[in-house]
Protein backbone atom coordinates (compact mmCIF):
# COMPACT_ATOMS: atom_id res chain seq x y z
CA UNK A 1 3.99 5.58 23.12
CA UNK A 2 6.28 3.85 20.58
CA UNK A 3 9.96 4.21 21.81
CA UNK A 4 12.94 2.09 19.80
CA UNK A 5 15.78 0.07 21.58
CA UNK A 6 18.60 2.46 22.11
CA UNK A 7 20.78 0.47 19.70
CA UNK A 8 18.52 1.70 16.32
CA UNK A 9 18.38 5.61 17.72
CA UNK A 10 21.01 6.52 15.45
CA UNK A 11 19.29 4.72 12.32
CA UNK A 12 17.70 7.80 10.16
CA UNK A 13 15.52 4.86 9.13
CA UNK A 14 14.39 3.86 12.70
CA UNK A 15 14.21 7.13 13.86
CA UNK A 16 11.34 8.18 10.60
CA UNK A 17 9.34 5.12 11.37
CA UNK A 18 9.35 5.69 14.77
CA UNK A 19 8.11 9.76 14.46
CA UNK A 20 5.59 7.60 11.87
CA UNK A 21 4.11 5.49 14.33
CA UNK A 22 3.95 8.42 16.65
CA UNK A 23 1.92 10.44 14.57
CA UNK A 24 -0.89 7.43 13.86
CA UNK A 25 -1.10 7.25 17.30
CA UNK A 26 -2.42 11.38 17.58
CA UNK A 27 -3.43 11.30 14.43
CA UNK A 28 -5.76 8.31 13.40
CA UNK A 29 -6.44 8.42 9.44
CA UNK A 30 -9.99 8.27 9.74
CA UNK A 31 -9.99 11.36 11.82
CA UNK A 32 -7.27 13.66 9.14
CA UNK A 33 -9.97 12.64 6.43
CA UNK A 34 -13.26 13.17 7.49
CA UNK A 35 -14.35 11.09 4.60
CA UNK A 36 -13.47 7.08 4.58
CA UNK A 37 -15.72 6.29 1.24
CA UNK A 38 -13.02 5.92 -1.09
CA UNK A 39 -14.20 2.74 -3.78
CA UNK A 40 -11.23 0.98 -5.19
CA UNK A 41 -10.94 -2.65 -6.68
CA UNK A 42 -7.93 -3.97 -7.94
CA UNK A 43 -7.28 -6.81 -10.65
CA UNK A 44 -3.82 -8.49 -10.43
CA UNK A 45 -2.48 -10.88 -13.52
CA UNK A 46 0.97 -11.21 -14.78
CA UNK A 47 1.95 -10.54 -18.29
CA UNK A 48 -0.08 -13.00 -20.29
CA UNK A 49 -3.08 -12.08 -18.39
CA UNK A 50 -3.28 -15.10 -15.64
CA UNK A 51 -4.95 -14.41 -12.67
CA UNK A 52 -2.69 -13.66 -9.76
CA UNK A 53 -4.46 -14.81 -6.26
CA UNK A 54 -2.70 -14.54 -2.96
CA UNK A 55 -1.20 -11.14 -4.32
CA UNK A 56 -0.33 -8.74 -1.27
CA UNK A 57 -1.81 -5.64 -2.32
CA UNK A 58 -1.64 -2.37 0.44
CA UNK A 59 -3.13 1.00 0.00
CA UNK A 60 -0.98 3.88 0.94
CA UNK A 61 -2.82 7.18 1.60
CA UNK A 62 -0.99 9.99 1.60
CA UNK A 63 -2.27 13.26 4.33
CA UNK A 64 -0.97 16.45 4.24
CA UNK A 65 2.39 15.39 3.23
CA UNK A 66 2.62 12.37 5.58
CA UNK A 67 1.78 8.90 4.77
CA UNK A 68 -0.74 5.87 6.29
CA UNK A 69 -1.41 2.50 5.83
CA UNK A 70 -5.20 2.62 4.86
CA UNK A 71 -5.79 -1.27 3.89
CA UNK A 72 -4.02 -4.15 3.49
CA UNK A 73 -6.05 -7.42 1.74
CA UNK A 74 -4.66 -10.20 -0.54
CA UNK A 75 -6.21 -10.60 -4.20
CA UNK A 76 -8.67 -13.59 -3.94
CA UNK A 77 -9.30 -16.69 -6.18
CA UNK A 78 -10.08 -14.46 -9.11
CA UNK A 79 -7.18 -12.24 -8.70
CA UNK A 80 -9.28 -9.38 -7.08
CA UNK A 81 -9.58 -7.17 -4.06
CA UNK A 82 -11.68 -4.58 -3.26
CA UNK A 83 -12.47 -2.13 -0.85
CA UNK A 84 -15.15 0.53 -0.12
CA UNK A 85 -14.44 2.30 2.63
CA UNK A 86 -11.03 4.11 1.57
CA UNK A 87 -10.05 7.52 2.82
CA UNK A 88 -10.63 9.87 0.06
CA UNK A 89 -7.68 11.76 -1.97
CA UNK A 90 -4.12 10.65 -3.12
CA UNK A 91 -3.14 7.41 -2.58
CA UNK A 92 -0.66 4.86 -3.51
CA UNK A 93 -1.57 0.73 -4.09
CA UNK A 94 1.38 -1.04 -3.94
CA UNK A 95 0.84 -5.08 -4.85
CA UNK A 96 3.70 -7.79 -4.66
CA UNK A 97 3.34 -11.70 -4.91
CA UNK A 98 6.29 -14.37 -4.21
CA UNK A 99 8.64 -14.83 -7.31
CA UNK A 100 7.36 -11.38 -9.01
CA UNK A 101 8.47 -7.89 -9.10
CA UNK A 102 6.51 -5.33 -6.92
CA UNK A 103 4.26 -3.07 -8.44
CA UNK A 104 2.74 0.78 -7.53
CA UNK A 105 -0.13 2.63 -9.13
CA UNK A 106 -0.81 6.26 -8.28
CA UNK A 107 -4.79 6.88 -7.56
CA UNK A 108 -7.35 9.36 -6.42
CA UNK A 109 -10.16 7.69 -4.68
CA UNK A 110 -13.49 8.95 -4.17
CA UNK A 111 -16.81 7.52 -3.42
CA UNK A 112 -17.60 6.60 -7.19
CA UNK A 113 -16.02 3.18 -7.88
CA UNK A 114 -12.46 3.24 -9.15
CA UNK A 115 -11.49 0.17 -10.91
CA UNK A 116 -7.03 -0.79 -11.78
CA UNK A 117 -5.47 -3.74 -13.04
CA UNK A 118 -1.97 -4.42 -11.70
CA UNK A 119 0.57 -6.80 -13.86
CA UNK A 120 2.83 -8.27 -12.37
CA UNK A 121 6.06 -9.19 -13.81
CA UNK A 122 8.31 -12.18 -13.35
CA UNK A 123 11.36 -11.35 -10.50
CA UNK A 124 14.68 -11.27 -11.43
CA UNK A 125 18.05 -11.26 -10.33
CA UNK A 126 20.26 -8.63 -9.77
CA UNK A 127 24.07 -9.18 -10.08
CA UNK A 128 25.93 -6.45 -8.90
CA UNK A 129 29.83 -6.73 -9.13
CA UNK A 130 32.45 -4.68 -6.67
C-alpha cells in the first residue's frame, strides 16, 4: 500500500490522492466496468485549424462517483489519437500542449466509435496584483 511522508499528512490534497491511489489498488477500472470497449478518437488543432501533434491528451473515467485514469496517449503527426478499448460510461478527455491553454470535453463512450475535435487556444498570462 501507498502511504505519504508524514510531512504531507495534513495536506487535504495529499491526503485525497492518497485514499485515490488506495482505491485503484482494490479497485482496478477494468474490474468496476465490466465493459473496456469504449471507441474514442480525438482531433487536436488550435484556432485556425493547424494540426496540433505532441498534444497530451488523458481520458478521465469517472465510476460510481470516483474517478480513474483510463488512457493517457499524445496526438500523433496528424494531430490524432485514438483508442478502442475505453471503459464504457462518463468520462472526461482532458488535452494540453506546451504554450496553450488546457482543454476538457465531457463524453459518453460506448463501443460505437465516438469521434471530438479539441482546439486549443494560445496560453496566456495571468497578472494578478495584491
Amino acid at each position: 500500500m501507498f502511504e505519504l511522508p508524514q510531512r504531507f499528512a495534513s495536506i487535504p490534497f495529499a491526503l485525497e490522492q492518497q485514499t485515490v491511489i488506495q482505491h485503484r489498488a482494490l479497485h482496478p477500472l477494468n474490474v468496476l466496468m465490466g465493459f473496456a470497449d469504449g471507441n474514442l478518437s480525438v482531433g487536436v488543432t488550435d484556432p485556425e485549424g493547424a494540426l496540433l501533434p505532441g498534444a497530451e491528451v488523458r481520458i478521465i473515467s469517472v465510476v460510481e462517483g470516483r474517478t480513474y485514469v483510463a488512457a493517457t496517449a499524445r496526438s500523433d503527426d496528424s494531430g490524432k489519437m485514438s483508442h478502442t478499448t475505453l471503459p464504457r460510461g462518463e468520462a472526461w478527455v482532458l488535452v494540453e500542449a506546451p504554450g496553450r491553454q488546457r482543454a476538457s470535453v465531457r463524453v459518453f463512450l460506448g463501443p460505437s466509435p465516438l469521434a471530438i475535435e479539441v482546439v486549443l487556444r494560445p496560453a496566456r498570462a495571468l497578472v494578478v496584483g495584491v
